[in-house]
C-alpha atoms as a PDB file:
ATOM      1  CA  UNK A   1       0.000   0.000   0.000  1.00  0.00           C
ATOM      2  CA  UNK A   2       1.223   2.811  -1.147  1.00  0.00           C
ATOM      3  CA  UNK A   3      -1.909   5.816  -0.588  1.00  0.00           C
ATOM      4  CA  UNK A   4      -0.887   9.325  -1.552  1.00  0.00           C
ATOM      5  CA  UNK A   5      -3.712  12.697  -0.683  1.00  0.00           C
ATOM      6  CA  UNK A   6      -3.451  15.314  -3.215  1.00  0.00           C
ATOM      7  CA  UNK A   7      -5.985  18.507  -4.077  1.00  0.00           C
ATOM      8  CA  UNK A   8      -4.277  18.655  -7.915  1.00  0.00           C
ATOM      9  CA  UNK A   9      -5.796  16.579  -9.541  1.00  0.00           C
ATOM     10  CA  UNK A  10      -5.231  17.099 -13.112  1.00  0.00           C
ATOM     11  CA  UNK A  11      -7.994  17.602 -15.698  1.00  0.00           C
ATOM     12  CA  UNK A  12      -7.431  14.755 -17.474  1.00  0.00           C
ATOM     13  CA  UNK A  13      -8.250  12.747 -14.504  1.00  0.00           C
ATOM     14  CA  UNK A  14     -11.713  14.677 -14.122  1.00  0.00           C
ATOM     15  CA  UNK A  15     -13.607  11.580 -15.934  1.00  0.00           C
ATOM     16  CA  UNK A  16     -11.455   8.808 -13.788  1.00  0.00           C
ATOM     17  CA  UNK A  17     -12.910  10.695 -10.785  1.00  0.00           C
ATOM     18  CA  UNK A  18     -16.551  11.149 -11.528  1.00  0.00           C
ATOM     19  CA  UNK A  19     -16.477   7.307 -12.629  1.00  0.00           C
ATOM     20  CA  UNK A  20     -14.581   6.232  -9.805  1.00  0.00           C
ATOM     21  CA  UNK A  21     -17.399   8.420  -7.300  1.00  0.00           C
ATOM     22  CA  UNK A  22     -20.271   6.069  -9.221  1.00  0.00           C
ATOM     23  CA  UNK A  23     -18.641   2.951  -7.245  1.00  0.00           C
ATOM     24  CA  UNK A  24     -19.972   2.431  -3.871  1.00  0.00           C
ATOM     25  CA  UNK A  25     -20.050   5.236  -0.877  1.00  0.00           C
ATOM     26  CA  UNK A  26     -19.623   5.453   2.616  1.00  0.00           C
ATOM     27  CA  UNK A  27     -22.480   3.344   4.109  1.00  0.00           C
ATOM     28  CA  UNK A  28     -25.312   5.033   0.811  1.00  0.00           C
ATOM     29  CA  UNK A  29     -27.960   2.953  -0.749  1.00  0.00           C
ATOM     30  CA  UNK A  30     -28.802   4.845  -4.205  1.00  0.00           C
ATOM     31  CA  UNK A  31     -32.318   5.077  -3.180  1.00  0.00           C
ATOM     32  CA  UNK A  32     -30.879   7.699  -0.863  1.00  0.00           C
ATOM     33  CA  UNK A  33     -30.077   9.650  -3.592  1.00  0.00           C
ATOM     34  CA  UNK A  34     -32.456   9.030  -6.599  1.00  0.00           C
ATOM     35  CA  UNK A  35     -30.745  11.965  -8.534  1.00  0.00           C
ATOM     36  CA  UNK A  36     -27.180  11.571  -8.130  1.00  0.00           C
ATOM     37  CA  UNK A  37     -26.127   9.851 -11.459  1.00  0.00           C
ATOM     38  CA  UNK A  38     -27.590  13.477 -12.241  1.00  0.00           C
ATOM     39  CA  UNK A  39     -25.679  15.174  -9.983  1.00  0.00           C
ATOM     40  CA  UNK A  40     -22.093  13.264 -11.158  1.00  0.00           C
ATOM     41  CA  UNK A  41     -23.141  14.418 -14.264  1.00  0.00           C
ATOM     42  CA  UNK A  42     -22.621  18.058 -13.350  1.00  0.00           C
ATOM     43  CA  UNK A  43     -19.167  17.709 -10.890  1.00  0.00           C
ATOM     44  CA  UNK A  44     -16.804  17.093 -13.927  1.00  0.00           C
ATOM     45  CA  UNK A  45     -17.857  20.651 -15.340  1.00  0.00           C
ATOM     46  CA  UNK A  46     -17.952  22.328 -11.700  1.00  0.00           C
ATOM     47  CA  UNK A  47     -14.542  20.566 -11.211  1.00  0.00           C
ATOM     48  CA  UNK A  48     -13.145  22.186 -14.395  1.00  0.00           C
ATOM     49  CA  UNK A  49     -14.629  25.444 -13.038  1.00  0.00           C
ATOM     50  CA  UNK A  50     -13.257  24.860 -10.147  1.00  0.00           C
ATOM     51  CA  UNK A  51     -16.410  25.793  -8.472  1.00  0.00           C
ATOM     52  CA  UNK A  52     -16.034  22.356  -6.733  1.00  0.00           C
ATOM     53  CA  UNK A  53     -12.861  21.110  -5.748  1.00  0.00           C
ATOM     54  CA  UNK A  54     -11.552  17.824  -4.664  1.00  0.00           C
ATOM     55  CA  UNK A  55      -9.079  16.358  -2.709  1.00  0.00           C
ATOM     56  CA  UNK A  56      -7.963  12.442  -3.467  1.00  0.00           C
ATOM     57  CA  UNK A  57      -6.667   9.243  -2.171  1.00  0.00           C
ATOM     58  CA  UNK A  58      -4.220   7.787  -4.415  1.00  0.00           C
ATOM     59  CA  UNK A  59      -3.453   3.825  -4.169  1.00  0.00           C
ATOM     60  CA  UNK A  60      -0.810   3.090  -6.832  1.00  0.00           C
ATOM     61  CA  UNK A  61      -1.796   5.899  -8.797  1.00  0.00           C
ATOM     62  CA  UNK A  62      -5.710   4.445  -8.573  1.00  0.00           C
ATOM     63  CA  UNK A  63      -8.148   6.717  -6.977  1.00  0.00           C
ATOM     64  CA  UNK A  64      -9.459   4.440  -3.832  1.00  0.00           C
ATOM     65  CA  UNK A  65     -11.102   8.044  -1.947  1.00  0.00           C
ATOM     66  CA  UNK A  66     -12.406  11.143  -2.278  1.00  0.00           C
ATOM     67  CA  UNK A  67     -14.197  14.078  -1.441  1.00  0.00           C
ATOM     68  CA  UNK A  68     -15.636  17.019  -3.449  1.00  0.00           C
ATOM     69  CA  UNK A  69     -16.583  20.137  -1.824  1.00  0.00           C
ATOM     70  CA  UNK A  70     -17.502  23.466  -3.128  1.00  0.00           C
ATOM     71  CA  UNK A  71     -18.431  27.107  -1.334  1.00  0.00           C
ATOM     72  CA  UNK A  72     -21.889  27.164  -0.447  1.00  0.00           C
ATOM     73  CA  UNK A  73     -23.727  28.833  -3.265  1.00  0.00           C
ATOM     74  CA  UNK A  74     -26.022  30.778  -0.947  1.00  0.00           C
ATOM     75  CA  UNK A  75     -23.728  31.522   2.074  1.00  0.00           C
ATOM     76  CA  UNK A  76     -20.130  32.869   1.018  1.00  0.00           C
ATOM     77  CA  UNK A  77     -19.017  31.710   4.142  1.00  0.00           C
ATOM     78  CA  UNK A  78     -19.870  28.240   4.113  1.00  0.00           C
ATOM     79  CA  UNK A  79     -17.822  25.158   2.761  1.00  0.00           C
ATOM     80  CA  UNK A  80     -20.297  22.161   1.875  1.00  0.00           C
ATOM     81  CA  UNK A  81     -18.713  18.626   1.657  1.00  0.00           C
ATOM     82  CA  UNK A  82     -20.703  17.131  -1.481  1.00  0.00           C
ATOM     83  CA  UNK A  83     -19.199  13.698  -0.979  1.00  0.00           C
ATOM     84  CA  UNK A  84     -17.166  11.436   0.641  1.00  0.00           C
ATOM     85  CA  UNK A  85     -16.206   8.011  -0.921  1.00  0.00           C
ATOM     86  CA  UNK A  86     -13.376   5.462  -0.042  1.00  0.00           C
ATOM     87  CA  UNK A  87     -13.176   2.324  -1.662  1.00  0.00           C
ATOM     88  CA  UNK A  88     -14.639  -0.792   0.625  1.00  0.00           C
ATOM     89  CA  UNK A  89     -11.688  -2.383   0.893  1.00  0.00           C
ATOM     90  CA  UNK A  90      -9.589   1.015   2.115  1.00  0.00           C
ATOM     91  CA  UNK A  91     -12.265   1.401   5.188  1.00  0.00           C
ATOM     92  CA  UNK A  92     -10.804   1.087   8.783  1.00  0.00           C
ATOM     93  CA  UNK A  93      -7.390   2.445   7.709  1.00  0.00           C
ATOM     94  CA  UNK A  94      -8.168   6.562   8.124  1.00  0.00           C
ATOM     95  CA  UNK A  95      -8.508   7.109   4.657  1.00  0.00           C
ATOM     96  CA  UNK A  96     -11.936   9.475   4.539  1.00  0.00           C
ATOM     97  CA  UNK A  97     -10.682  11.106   8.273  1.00  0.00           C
ATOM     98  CA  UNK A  98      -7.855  11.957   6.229  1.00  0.00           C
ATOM     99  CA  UNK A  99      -9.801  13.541   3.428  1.00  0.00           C
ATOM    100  CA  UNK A 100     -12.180  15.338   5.573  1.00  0.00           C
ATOM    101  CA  UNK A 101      -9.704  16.296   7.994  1.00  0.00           C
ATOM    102  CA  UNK A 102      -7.607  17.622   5.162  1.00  0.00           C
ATOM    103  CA  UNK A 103     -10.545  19.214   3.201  1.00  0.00           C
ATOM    104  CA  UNK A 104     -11.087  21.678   6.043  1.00  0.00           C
ATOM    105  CA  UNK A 105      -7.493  22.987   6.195  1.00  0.00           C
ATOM    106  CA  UNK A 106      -7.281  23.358   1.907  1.00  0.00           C
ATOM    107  CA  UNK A 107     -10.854  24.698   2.404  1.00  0.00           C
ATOM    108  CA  UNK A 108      -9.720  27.689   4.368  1.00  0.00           C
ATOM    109  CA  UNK A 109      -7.150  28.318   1.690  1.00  0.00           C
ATOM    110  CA  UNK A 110      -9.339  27.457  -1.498  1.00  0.00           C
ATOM    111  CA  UNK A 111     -12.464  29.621  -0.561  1.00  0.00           C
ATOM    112  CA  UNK A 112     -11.021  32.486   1.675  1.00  0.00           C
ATOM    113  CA  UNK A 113     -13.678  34.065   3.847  1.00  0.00           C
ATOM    114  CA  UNK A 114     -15.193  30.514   4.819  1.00  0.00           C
ATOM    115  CA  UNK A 115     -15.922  30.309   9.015  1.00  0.00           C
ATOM    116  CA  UNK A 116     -18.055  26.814   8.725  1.00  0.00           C
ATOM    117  CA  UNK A 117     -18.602  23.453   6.772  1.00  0.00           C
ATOM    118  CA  UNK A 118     -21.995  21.793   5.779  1.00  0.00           C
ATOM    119  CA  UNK A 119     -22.726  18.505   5.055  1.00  0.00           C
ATOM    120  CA  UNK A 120     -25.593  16.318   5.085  1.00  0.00           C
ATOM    121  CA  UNK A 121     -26.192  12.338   5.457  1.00  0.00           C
ATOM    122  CA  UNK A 122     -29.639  10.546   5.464  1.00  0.00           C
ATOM    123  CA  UNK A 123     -31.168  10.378   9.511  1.00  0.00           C
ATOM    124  CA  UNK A 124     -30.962   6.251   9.004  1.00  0.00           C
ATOM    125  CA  UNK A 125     -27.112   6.425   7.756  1.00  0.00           C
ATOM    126  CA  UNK A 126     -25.572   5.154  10.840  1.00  0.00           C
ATOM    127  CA  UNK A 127     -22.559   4.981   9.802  1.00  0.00           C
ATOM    128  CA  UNK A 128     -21.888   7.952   8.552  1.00  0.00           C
ATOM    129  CA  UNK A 129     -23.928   9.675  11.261  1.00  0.00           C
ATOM    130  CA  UNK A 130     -20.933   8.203  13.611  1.00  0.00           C
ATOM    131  CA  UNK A 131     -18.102   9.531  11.477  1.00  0.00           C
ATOM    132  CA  UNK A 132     -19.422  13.084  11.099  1.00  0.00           C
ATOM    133  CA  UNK A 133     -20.110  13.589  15.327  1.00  0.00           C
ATOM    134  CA  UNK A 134     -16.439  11.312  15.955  1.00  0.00           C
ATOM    135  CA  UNK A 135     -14.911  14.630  13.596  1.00  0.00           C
ATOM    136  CA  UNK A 136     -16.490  17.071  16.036  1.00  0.00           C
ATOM    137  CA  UNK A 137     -19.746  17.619  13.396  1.00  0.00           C
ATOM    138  CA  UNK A 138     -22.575  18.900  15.126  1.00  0.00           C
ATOM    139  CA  UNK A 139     -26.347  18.001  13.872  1.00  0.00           C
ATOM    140  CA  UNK A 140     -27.808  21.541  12.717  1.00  0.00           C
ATOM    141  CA  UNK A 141     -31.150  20.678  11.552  1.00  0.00           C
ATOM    142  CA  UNK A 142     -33.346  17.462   9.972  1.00  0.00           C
ATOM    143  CA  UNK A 143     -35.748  17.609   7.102  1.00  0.00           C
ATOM    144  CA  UNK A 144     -36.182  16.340   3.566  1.00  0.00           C
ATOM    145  CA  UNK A 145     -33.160  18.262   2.526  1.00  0.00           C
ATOM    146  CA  UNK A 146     -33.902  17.244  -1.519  1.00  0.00           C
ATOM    147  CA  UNK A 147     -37.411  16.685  -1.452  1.00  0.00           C
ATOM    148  CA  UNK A 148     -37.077  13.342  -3.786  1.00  0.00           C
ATOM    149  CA  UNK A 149     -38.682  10.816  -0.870  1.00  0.00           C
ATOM    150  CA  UNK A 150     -35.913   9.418  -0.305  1.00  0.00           C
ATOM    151  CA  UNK A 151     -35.813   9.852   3.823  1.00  0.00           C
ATOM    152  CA  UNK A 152     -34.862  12.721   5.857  1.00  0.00           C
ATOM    153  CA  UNK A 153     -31.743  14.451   6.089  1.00  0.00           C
ATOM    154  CA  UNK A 154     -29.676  15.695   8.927  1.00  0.00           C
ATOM    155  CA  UNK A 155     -27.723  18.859   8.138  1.00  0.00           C
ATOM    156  CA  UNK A 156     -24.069  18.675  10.560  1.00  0.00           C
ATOM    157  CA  UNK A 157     -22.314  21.700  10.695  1.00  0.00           C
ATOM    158  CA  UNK A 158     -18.645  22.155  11.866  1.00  0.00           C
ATOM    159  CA  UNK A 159     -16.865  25.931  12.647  1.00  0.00           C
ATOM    160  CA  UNK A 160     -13.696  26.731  10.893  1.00  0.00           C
ATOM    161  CA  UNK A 161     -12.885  29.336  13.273  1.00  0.00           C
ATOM    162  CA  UNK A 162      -9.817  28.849  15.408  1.00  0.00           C
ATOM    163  CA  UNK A 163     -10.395  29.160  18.910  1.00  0.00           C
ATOM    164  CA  UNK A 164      -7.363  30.363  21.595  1.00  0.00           C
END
């Protein structure tokens, strides 16, 4: 094993991404998320943009993690985590605390200005319900964040701001 984090990912590798995010996710069903094979559909262009970024796990030079993130689009100050993926057989060894933990440091330096990070998981996602709160994610709010019937949402927030 040979797992290497890096935010430059190079365009060319925009398509290996996006495929590699349609593989399986931390702990989500797709009837979670009826429209994400939409959504995917739209990253590679926001990634060119650079309106969302990403920061990966490199196995070998083979994407086995991820997460995408972008400034909120209605709050300036607010990073939103879009996704979090590591491969099945990369869970238990750090690899999305990594990410995450990593995302919020390049987040502060990608989108200046930002004082908090978003993210939501389904209310019946235990598992990723126990990740967010063991990062120091606190639940902000619950509702049917999509409004596709596909289960409620919990909304975790987490403050960027650096306390003395």
């Amino acid at each position: 094993m040979d797992i290497r984090f890096t935010n430059e990912l190079h365009p060319s590798r925009h398509d290996e991404l996006v495929d590699y995010l349609r593989g399986p996710r931390l702990g989500m069903p797709k009837r979670h998320y009826p429209d994400y094979d939409d959504w995917l559909g739209r990253v590679h262009a926001e990634l060119g943009k650079q309106q969302k970024r990403a920061i990966v796990a490199l196995d070998g030079g083979n994407v086995v993690g991820a997460v995408v993130y972008q400034r909120h689009k209605q709050q300036s100050d607010v990073l939103e985590i879009r996704n979090v993926t590591v491969r099945p057989d990369m869970r238990g060894r750090y690899v999305a605390s990594f990410l995450v933990r990593n995302l919020e440091i390049e987040g502060l330096r990608d989108f200046p200005g930002v004082t908090r990070i978003l993210c939501d998981a389904k209310r019946e996602n235990r598992e990723i319900r126990l990740f967010l709160l063991q990062h120091r994610y606190v639940v902000a709010g619950a509702l049917d964040l999509y409004g596709l019937g596909a289960g409620e949402d919990l909304v975790f927030s987490k403050s960027l701001l650096v306390r003395a």
